[in-house]
Each structure stands twice: as structure tokens, then as C-alpha cells.
C-alpha atoms as a PDB file:
ATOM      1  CA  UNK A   1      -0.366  83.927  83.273  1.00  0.00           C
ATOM      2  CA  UNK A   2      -2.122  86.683  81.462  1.00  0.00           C
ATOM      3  CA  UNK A   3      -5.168  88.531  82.689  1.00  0.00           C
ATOM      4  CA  UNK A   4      -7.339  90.271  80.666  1.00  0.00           C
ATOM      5  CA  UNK A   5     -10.519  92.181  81.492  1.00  0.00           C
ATOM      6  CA  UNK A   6     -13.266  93.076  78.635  1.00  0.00           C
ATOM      7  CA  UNK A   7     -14.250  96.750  78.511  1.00  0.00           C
ATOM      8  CA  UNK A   8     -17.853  96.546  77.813  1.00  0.00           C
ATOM      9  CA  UNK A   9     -18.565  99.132  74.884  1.00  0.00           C
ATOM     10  CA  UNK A  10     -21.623  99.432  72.681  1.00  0.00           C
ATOM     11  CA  UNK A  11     -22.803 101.907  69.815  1.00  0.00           C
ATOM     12  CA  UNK A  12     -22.695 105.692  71.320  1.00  0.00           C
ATOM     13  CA  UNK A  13     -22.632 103.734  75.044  1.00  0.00           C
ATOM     14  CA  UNK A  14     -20.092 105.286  77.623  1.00  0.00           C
ATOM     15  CA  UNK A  15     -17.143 103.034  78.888  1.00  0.00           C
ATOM     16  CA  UNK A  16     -17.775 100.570  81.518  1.00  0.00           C
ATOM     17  CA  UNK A  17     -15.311  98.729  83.521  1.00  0.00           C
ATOM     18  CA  UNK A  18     -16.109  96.942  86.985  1.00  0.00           C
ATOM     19  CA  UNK A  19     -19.185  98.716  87.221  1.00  0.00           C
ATOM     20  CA  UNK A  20     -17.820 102.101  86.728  1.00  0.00           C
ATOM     21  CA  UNK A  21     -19.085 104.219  83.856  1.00  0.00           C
ATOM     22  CA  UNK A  22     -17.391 106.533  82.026  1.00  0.00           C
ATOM     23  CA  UNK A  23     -15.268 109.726  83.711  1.00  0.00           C
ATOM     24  CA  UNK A  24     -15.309 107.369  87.095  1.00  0.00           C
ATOM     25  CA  UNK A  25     -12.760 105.174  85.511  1.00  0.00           C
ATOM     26  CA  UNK A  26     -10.467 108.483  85.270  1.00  0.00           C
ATOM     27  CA  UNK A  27     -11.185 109.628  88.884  1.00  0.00           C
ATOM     28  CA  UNK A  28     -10.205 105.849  90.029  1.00  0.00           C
ATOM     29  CA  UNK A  29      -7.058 106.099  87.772  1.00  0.00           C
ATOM     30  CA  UNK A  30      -6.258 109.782  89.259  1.00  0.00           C
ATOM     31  CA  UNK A  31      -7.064 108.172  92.616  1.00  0.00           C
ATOM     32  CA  UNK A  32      -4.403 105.467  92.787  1.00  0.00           C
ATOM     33  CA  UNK A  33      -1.663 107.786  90.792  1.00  0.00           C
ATOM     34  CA  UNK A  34      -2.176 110.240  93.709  1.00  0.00           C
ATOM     35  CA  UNK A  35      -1.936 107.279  96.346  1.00  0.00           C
ATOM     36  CA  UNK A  36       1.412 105.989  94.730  1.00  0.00           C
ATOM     37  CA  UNK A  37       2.608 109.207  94.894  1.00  0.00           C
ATOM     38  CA  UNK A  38       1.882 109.835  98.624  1.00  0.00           C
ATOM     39  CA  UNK A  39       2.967 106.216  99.053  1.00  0.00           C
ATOM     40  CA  UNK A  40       6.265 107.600  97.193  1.00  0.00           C
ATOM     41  CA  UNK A  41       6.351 110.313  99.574  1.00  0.00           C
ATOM     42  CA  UNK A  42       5.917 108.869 102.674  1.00  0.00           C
ATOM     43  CA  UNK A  43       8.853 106.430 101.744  1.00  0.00           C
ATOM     44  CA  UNK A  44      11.354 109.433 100.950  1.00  0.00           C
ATOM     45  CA  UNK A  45      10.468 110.855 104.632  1.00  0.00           C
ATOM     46  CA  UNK A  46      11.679 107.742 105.855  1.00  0.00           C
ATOM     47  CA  UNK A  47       8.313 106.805 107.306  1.00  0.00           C
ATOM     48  CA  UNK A  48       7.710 103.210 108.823  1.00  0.00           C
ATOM     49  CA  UNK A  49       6.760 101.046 105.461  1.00  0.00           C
ATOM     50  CA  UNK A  50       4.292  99.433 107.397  1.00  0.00           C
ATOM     51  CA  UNK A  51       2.618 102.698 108.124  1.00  0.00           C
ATOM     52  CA  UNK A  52       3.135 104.369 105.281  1.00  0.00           C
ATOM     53  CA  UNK A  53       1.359 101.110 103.609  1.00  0.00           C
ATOM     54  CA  UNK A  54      -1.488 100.961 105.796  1.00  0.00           C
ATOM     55  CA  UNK A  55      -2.232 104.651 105.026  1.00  0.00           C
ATOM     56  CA  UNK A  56      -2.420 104.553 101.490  1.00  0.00           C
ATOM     57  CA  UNK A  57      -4.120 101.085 101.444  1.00  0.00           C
ATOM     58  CA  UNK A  58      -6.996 102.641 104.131  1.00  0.00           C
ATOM     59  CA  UNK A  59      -7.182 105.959 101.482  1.00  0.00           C
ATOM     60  CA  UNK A  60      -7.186 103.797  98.684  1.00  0.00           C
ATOM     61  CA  UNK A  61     -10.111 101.521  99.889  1.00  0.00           C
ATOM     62  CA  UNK A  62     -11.778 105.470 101.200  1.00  0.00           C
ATOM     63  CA  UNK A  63     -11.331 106.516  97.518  1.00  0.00           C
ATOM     64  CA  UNK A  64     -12.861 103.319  95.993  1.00  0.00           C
ATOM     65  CA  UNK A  65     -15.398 103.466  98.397  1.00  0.00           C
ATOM     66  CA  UNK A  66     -16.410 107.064  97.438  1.00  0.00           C
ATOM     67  CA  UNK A  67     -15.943 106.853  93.805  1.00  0.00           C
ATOM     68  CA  UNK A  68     -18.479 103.785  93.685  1.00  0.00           C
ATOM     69  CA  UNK A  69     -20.884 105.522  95.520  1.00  0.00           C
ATOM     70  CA  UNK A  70     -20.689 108.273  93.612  1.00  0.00           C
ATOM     71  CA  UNK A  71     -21.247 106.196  90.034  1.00  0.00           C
ATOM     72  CA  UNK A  72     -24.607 104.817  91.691  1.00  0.00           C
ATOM     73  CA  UNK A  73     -25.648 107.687  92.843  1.00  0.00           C
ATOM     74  CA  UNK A  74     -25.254 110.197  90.106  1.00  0.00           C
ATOM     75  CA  UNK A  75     -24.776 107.475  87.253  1.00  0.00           C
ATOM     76  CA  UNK A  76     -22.695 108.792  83.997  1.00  0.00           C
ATOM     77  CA  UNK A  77     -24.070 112.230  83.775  1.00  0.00           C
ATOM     78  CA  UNK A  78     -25.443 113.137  86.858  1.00  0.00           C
ATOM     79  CA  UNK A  79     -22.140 114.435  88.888  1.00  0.00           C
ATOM     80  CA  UNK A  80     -21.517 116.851  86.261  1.00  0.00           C
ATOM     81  CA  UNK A  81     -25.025 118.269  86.470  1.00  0.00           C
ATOM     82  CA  UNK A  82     -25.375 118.463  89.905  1.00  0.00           C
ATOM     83  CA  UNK A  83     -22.382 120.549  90.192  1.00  0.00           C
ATOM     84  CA  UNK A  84     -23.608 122.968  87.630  1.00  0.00           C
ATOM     85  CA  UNK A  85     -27.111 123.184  89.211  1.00  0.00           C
ATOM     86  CA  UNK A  86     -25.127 124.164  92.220  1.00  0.00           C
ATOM     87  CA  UNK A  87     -23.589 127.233  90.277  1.00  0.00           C
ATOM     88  CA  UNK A  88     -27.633 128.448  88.949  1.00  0.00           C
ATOM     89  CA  UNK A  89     -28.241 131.267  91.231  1.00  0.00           C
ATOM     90  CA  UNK A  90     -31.892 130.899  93.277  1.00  0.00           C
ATOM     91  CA  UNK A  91     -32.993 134.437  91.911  1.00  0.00           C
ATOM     92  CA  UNK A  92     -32.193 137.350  90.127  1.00  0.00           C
ATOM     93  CA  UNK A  93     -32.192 140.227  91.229  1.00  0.00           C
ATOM     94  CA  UNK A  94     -32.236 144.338  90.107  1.00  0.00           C
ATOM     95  CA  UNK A  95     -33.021 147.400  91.707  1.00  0.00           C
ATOM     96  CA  UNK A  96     -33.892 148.966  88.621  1.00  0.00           C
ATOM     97  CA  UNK A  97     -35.810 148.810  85.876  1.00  0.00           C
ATOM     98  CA  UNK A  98     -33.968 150.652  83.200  1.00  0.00           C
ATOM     99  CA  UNK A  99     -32.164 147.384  81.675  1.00  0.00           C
ATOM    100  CA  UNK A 100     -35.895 146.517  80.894  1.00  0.00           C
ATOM    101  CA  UNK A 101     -37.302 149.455  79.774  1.00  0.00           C
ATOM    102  CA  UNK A 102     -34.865 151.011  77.075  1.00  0.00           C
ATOM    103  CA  UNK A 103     -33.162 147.349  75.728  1.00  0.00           C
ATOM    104  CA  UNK A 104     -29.793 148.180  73.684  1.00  0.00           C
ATOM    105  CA  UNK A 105     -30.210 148.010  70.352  1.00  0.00           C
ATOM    106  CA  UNK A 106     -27.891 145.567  68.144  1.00  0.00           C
ATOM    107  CA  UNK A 107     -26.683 146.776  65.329  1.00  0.00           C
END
């Protein structure tokens, strides 16, 4: 039986799958590669299956978790600028005045 889910897109909209909007879908995607890999990992150390499955399933319901609540918190844009309002210093500061007295000159 074949499954297929509609990717809603409109003129100059973002992506939106399951609720997710547009670079969530790639941190859910990174999410699970990373989890198959640890999954792979944990079966080549010859860990207990069950274990090793009930880890990755806990992390992967942690990561969905997290990545949803992310997407209604900060919407499409809002992670991205809230990390680089983190990185605006509070003030700036000089101990001098010279930088504002004699400017450099472009030529």
C-alpha cells in the first residue's frame, strides 16, 4: 500500500510538513540520521538490542519533543534571530576618544 503525505507549499511560503516549518524539517531529518547511527553503534558494541532500542526510541521521542517546541516557539525565523541577538554585545565600550575625534579618511 502506498503512503503519501502532501507538502503544503504556497507562493514565497516556507515548507511545511506535520506542522514543522521550514529548517525544522532538516533538524528532524539530522535528528533521526544521528539516532540510526547511535542505534548502529550501539549494535556493533554488542549492546542488548532491547536496550540499545529503548535508548534511541526515548532520544528520538526527546528530539521530537524539542524540535516541536522549538517550531512553536520561535516559528520559521525566530531561532535564527534569537541566536544572533545573543551574539549583539550589551554596550560598547572605549577608553578613548581619538577613534572619534580624528576619523580616517577614505581615499
Amino acid at each position: 500500500m502506498h503512503k503519501s503525505y502532501e507538502i503544503n507549499k504556497g507562493i514565497n511560503k516556507s515548507i511545511l510538513f506535520k506542522g514543522l516549518q521550514g529548517q525544522y524539517i532538516a533538524y528532524l531529518a539530522a535528528a533521526a540520521f544521528s539516532l540510526l547511527l547511535l542505534y548502529a553503534v550501539l549494535y556493533m558494541l554488542k549492546v542488548n538490542t532491547f536496550l540499545s532500542l529503548a535508548v534511541t526510541v526515548f532520544l528520538g521521542g526527546v528530539c521530537t519533543l524539542l524540535i516541536y517546541h522549538m517550531n512553536s516557539t520561535f516559528g520559521e525565523h525566530g531561532l535564527s534571530k534569537a541566536l544572533a541577538k545573543r551574539k549583539i554585545p550589551h554596550a560598547v565600550r572605549s577608553r578613548s576618544a581619538v577613534c572619534f575625534r580624528r576619523p580616517k579618511h577614505q581615499s
